[in-house]
PDB file of N, CA and C in Angstrom:
ATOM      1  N   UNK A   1    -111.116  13.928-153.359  1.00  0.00           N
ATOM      2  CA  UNK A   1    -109.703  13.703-153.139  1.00  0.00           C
ATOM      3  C   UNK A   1    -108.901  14.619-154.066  1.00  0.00           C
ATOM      4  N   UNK A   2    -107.943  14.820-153.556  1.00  0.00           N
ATOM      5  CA  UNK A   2    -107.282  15.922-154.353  1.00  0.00           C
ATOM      6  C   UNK A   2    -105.567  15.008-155.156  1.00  0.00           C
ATOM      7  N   UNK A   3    -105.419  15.054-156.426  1.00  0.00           N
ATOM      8  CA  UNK A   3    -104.989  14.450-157.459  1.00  0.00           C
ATOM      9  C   UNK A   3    -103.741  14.954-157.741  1.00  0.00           C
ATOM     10  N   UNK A   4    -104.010  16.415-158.026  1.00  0.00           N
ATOM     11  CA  UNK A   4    -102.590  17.928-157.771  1.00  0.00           C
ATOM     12  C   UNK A   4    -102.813  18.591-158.035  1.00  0.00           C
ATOM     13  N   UNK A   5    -102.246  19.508-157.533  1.00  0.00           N
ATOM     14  CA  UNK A   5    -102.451  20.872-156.870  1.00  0.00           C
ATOM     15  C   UNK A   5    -101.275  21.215-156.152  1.00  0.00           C
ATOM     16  N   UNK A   6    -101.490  22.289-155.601  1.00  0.00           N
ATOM     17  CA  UNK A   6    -100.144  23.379-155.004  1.00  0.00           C
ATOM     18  C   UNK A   6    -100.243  22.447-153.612  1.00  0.00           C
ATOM     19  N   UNK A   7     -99.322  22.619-152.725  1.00  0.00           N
ATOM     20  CA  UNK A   7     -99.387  22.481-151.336  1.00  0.00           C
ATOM     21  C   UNK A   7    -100.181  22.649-150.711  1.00  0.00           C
ATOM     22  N   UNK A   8    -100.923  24.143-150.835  1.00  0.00           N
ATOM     23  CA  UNK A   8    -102.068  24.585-150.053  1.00  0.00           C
ATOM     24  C   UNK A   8    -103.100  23.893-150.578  1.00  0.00           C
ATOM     25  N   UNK A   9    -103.216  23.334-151.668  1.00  0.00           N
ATOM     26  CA  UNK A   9    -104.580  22.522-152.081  1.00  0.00           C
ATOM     27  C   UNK A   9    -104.739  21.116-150.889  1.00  0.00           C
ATOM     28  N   UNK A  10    -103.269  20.403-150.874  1.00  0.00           N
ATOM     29  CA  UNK A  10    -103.438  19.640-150.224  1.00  0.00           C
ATOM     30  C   UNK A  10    -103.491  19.525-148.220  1.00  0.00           C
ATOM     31  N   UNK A  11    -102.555  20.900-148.109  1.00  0.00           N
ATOM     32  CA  UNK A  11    -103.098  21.234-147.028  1.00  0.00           C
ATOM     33  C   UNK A  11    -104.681  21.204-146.498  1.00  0.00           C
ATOM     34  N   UNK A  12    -105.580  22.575-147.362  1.00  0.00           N
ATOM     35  CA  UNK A  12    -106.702  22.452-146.902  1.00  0.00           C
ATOM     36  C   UNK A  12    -107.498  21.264-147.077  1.00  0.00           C
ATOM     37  N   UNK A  13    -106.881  20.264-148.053  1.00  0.00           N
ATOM     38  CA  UNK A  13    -107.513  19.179-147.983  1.00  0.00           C
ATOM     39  C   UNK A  13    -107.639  18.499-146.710  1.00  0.00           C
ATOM     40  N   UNK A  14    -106.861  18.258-146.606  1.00  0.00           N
ATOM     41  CA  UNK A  14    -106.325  17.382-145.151  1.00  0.00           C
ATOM     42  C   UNK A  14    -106.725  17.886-143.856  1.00  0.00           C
ATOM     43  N   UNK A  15    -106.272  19.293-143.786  1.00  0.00           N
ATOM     44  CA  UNK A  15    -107.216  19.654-142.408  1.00  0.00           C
ATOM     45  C   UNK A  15    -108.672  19.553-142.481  1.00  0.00           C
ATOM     46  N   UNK A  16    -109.143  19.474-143.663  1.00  0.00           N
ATOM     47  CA  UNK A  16    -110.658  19.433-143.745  1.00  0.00           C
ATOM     48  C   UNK A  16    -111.586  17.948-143.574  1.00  0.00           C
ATOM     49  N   UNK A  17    -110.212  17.337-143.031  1.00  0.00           N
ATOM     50  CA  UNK A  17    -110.662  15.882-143.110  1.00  0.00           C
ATOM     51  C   UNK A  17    -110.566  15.323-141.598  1.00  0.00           C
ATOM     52  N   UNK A  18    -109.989  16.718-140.854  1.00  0.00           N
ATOM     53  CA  UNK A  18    -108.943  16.354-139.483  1.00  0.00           C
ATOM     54  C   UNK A  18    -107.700  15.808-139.870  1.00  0.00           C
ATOM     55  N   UNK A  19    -106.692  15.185-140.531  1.00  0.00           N
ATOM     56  CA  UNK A  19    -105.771  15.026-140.404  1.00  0.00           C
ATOM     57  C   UNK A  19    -105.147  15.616-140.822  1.00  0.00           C
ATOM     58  N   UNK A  20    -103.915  15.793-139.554  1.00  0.00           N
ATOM     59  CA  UNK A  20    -102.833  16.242-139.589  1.00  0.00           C
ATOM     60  C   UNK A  20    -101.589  16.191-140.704  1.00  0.00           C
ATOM     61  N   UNK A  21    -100.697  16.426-141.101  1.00  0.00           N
ATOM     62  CA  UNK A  21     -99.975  16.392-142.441  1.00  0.00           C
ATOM     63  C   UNK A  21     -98.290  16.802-141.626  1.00  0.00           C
ATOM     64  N   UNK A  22     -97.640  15.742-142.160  1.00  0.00           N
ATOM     65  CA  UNK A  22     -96.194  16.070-141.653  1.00  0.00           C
ATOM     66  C   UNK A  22     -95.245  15.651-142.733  1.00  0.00           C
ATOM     67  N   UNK A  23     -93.536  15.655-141.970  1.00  0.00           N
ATOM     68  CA  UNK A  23     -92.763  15.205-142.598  1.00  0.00           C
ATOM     69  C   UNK A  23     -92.006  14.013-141.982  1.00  0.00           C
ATOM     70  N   UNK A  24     -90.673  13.751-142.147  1.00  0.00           N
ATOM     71  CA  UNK A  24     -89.874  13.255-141.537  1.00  0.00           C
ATOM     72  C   UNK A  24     -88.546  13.781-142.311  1.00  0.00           C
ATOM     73  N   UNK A  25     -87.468  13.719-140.809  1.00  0.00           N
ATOM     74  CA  UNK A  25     -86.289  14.311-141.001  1.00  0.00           C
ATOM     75  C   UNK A  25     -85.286  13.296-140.261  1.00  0.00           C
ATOM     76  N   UNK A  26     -84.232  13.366-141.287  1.00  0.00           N
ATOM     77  CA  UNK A  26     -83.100  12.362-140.781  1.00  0.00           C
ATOM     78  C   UNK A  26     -81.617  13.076-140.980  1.00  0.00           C
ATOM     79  N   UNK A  27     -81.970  13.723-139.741  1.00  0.00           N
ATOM     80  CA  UNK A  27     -80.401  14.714-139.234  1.00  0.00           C
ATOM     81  C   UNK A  27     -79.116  13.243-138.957  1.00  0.00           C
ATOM     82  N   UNK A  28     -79.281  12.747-138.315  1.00  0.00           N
ATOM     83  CA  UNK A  28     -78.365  11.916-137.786  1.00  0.00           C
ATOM     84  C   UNK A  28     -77.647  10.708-138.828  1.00  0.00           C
ATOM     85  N   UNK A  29     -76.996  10.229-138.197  1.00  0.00           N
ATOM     86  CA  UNK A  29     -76.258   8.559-138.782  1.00  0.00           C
ATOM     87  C   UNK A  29     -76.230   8.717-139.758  1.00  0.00           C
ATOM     88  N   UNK A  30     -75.496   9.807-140.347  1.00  0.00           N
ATOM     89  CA  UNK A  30     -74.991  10.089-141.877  1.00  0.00           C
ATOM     90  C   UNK A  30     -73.542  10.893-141.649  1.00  0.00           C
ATOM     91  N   UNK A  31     -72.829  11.152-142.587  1.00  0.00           N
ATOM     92  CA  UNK A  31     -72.261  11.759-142.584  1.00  0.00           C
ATOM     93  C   UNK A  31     -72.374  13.237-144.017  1.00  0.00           C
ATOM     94  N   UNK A  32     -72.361  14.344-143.661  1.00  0.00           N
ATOM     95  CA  UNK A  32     -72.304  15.247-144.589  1.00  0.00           C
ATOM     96  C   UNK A  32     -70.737  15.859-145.591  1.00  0.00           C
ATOM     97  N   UNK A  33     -70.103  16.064-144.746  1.00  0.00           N
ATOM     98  CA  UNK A  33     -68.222  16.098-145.066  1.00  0.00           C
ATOM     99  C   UNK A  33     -67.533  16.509-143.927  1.00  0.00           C
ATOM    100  N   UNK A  34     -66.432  16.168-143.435  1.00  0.00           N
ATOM    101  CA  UNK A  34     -65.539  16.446-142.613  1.00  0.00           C
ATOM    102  C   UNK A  34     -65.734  17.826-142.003  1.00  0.00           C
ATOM    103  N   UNK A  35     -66.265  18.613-143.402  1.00  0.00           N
ATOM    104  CA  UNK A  35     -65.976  20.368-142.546  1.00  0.00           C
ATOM    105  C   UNK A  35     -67.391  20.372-141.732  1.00  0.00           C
ATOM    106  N   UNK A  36     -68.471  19.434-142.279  1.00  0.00           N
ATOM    107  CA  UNK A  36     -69.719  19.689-141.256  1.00  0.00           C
ATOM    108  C   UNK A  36     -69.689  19.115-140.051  1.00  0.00           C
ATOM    109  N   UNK A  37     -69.553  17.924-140.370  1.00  0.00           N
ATOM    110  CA  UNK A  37     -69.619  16.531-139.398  1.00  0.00           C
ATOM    111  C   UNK A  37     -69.055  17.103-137.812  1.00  0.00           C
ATOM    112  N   UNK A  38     -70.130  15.970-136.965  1.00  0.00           N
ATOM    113  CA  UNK A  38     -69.078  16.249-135.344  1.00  0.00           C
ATOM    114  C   UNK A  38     -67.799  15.930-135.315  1.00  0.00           C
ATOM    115  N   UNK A  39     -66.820  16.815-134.653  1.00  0.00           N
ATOM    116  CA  UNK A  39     -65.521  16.536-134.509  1.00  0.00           C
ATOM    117  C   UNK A  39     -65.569  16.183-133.349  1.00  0.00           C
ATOM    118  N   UNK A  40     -65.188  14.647-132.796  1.00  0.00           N
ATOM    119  CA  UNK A  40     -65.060  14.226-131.501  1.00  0.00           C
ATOM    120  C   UNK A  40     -64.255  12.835-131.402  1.00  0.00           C
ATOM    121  N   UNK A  41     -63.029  12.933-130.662  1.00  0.00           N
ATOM    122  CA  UNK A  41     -62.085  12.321-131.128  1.00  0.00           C
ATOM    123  C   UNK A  41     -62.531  10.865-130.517  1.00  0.00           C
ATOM    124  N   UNK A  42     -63.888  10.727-129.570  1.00  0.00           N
ATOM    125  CA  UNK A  42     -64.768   9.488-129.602  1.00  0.00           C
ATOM    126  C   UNK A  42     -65.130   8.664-130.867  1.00  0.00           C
ATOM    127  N   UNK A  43     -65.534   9.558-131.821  1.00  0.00           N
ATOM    128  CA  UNK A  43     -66.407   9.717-132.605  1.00  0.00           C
ATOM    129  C   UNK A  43     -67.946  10.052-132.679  1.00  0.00           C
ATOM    130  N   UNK A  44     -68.944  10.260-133.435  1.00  0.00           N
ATOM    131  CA  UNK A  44     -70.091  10.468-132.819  1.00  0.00           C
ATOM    132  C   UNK A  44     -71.456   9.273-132.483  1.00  0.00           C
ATOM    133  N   UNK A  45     -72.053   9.747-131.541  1.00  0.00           N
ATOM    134  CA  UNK A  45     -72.614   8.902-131.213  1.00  0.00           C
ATOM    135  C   UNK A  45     -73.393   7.430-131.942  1.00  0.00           C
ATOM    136  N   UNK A  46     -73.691   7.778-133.204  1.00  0.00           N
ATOM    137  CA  UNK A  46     -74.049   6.405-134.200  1.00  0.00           C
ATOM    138  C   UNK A  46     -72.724   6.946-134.970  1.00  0.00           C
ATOM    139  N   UNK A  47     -71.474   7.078-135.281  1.00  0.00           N
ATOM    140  CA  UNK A  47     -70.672   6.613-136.656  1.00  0.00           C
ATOM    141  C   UNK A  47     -70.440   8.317-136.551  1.00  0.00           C
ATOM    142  N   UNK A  48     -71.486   8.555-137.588  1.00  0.00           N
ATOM    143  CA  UNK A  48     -71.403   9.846-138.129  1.00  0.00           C
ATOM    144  C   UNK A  48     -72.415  11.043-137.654  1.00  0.00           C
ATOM    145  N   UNK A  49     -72.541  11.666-137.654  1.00  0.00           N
ATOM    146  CA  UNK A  49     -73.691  12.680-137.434  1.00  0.00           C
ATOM    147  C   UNK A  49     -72.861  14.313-138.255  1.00  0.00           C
ATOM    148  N   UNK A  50     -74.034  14.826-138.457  1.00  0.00           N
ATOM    149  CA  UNK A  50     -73.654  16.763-138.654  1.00  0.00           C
ATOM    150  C   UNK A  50     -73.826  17.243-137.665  1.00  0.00           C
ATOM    151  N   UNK A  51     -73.093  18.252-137.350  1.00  0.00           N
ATOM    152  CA  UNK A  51     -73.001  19.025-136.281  1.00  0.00           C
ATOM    153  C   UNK A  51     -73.922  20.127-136.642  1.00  0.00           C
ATOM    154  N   UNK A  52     -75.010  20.429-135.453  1.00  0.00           N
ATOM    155  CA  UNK A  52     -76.290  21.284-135.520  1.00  0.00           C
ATOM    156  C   UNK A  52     -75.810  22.724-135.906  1.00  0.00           C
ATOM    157  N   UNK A  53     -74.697  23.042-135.232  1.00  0.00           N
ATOM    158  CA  UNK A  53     -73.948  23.974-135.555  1.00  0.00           C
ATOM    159  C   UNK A  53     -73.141  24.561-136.748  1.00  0.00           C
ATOM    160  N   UNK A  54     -72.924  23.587-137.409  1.00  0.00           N
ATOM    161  CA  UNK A  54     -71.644  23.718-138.502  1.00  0.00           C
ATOM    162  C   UNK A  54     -72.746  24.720-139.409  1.00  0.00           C
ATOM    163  N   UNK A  55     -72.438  25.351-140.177  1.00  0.00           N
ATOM    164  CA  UNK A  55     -73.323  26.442-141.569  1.00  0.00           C
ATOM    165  C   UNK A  55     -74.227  25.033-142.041  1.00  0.00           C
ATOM    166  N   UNK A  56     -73.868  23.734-142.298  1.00  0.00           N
ATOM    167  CA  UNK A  56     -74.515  22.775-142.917  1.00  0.00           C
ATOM    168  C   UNK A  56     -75.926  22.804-141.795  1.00  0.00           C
ATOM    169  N   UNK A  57     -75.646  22.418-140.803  1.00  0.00           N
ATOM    170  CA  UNK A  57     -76.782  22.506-139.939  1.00  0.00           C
ATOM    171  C   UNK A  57     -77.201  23.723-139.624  1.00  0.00           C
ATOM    172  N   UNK A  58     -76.955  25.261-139.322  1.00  0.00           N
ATOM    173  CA  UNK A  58     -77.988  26.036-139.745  1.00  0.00           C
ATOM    174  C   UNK A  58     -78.488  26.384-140.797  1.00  0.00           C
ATOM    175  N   UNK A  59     -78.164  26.084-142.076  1.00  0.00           N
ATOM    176  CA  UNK A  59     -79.023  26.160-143.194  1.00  0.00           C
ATOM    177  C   UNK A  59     -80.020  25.160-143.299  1.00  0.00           C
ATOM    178  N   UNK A  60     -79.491  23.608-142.957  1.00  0.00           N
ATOM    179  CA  UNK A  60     -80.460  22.649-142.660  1.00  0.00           C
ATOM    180  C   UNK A  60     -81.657  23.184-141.492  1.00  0.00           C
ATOM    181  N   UNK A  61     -81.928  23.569-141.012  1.00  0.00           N
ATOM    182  CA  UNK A  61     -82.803  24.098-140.236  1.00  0.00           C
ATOM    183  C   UNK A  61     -83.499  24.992-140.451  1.00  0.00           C
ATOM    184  N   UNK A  62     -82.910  26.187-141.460  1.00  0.00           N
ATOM    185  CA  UNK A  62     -83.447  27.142-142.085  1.00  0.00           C
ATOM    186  C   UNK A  62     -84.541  26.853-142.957  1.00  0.00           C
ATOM    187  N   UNK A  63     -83.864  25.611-143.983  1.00  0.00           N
ATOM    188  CA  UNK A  63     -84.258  25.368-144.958  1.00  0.00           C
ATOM    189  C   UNK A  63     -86.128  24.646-144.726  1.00  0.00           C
ATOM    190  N   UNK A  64     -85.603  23.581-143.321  1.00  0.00           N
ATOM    191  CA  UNK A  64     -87.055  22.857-142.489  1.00  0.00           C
ATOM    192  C   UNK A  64     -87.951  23.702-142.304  1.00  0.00           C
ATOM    193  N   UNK A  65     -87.682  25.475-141.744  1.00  0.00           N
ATOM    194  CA  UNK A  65     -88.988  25.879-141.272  1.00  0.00           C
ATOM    195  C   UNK A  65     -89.527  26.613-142.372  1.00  0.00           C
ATOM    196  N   UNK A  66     -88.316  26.914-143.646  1.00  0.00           N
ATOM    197  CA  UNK A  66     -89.304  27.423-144.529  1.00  0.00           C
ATOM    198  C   UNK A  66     -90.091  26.134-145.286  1.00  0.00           C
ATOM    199  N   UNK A  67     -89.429  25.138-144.950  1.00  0.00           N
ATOM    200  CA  UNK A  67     -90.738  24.348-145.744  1.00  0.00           C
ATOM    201  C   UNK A  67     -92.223  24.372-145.089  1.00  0.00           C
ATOM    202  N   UNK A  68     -91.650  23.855-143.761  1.00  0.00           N
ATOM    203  CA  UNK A  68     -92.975  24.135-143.021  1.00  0.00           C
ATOM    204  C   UNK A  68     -94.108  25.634-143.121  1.00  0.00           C
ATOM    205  N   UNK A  69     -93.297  26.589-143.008  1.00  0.00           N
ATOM    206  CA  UNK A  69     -94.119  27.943-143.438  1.00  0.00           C
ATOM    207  C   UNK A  69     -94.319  27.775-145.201  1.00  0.00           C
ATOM    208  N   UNK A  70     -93.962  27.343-145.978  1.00  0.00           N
ATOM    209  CA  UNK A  70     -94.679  27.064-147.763  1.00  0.00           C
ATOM    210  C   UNK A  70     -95.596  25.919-147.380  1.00  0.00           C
ATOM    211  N   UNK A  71     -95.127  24.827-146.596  1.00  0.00           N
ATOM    212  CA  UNK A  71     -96.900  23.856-146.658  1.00  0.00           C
ATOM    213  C   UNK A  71     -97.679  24.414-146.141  1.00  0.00           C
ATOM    214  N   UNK A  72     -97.395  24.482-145.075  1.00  0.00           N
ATOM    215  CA  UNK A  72     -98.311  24.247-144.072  1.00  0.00           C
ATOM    216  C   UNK A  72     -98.333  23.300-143.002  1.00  0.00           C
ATOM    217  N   UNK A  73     -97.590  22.406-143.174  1.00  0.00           N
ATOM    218  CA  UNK A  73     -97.770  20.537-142.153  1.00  0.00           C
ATOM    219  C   UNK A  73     -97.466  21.350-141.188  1.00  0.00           C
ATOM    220  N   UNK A  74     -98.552  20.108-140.228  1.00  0.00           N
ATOM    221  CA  UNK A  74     -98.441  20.252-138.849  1.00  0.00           C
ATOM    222  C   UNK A  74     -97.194  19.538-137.990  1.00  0.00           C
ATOM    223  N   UNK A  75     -96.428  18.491-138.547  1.00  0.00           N
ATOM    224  CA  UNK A  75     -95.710  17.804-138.184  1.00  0.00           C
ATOM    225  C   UNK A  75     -94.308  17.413-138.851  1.00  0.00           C
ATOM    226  N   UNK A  76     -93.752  17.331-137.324  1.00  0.00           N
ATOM    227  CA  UNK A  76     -91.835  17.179-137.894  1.00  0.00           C
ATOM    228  C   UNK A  76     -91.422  16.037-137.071  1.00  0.00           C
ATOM    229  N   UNK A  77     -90.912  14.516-137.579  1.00  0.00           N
ATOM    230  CA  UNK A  77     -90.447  13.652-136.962  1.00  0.00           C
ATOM    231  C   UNK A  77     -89.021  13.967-137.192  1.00  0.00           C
ATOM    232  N   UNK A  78     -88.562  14.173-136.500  1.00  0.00           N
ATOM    233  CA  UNK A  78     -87.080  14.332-136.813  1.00  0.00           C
ATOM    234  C   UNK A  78     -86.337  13.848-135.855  1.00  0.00           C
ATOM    235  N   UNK A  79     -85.393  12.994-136.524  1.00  0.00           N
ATOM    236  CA  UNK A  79     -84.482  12.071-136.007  1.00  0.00           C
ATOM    237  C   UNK A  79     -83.016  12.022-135.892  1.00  0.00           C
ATOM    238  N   UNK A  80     -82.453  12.249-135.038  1.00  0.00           N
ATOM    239  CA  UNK A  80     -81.083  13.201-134.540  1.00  0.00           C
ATOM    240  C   UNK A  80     -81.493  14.602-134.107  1.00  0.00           C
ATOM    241  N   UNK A  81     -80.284  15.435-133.514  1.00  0.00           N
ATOM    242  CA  UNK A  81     -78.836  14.513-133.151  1.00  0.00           C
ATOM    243  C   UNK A  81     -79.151  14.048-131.448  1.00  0.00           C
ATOM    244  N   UNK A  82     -78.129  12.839-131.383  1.00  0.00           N
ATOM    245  CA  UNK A  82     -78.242  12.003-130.207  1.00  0.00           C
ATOM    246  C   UNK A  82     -77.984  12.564-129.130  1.00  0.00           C
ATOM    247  N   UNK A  83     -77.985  11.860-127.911  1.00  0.00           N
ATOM    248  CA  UNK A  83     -77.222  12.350-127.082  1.00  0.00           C
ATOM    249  C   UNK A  83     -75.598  12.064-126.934  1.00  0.00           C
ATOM    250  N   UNK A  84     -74.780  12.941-126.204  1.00  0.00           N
ATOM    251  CA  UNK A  84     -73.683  12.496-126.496  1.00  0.00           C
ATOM    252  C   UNK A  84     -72.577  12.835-128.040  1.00  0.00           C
ATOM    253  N   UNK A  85     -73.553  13.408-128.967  1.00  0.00           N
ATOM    254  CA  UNK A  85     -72.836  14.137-129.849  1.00  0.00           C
ATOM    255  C   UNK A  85     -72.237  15.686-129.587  1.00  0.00           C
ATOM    256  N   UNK A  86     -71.747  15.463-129.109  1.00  0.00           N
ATOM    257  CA  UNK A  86     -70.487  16.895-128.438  1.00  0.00           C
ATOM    258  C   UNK A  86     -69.970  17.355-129.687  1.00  0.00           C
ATOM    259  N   UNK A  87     -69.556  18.096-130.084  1.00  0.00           N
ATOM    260  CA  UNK A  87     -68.452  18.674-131.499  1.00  0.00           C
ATOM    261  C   UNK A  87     -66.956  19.516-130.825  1.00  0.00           C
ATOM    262  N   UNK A  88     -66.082  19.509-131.062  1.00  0.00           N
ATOM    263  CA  UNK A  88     -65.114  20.091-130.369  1.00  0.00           C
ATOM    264  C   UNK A  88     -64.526  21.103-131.721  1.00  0.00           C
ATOM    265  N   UNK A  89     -65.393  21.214-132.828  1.00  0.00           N
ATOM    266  CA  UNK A  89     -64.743  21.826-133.841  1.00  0.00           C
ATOM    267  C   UNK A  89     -64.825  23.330-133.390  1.00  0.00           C
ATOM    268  N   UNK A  90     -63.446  24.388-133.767  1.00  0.00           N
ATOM    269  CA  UNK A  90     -62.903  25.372-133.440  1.00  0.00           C
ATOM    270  C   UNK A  90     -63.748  26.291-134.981  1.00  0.00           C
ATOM    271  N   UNK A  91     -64.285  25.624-135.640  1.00  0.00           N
ATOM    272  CA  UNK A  91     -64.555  26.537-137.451  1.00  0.00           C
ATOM    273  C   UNK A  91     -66.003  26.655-137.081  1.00  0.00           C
ATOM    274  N   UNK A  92     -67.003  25.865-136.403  1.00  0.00           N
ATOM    275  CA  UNK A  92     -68.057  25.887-136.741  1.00  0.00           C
ATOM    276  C   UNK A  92     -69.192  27.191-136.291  1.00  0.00           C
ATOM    277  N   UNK A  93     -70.088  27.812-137.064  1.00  0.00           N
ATOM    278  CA  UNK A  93     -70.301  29.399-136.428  1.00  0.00           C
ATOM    279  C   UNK A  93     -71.150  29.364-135.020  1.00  0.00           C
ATOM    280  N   UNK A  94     -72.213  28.187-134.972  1.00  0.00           N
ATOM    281  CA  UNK A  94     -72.453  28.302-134.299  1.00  0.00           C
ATOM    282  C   UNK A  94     -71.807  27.649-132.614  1.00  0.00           C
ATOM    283  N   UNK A  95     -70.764  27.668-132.283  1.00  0.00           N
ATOM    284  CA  UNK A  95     -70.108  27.170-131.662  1.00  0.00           C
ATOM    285  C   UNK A  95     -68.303  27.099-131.824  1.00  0.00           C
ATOM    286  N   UNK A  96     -67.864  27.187-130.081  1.00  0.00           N
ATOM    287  CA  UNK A  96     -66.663  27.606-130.507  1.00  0.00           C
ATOM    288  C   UNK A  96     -65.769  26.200-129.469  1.00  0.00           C
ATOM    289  N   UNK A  97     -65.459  25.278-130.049  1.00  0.00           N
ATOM    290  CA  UNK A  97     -65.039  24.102-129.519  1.00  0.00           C
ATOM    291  C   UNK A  97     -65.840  23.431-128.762  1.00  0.00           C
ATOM    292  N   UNK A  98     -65.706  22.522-127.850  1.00  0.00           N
ATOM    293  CA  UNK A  98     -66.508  20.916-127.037  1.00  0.00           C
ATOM    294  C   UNK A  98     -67.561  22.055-125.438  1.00  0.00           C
ATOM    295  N   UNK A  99     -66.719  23.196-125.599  1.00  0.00           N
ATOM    296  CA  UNK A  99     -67.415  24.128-124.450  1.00  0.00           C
ATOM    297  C   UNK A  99     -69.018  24.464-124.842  1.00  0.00           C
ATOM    298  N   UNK A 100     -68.608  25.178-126.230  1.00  0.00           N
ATOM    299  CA  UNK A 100     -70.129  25.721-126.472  1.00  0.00           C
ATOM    300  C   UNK A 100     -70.701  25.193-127.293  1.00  0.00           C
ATOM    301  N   UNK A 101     -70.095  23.351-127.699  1.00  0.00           N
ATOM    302  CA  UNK A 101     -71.336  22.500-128.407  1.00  0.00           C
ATOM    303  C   UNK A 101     -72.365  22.295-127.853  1.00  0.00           C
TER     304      UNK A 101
END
């Protein structure tokens, strides 16, 4: 059994055992700040959510696959965003109002 070590220690541990190695991710039912968050004059689908789009959510995403490329895990539970979270924000880069959320 491996005690500690780098990532890759515990990686090859684990595949050497067959199991798989993941994370979990909780995009949704939070709020990050006004400039990230969905703008939808509904509101978003649980309360709060980040918009996938806003710089907060492409760095959040950035940030996921370099973890995944430094472990190694085979697995991503990730939870959000819902359906029904539209953003109508006019600032956010990846998207330019409720058209191209």
């Amino acid at each position: 059994m491996v005690r500690s070590g780098t990532a890759d220690d515990y990686q090859d541990y684990c595949h050497s055992k067959g199991i798989a190695i993941g994370g979990y991710s909780l995009l949704a039912s939070r709020s990050i700040s006004p400039e990230h968050d969905v703008v939808n004059p509904n509101g978003a689908y649980y309360v709060h959510s980040p918009c996938l789009e806003s710089k907060w959510g492409q760095d959040y995403f950035r940030k996921l696959e370099a973890f995944f490329e430094e472990t190694g895990f085979d697995i991503l539970e990730h939870d959000g965003s819902y359906p029904g979270d539209v953003c109508e924000s006019t600032e956010h880069p990846g998207h330019h109002g409720r058209e191209g959320s």
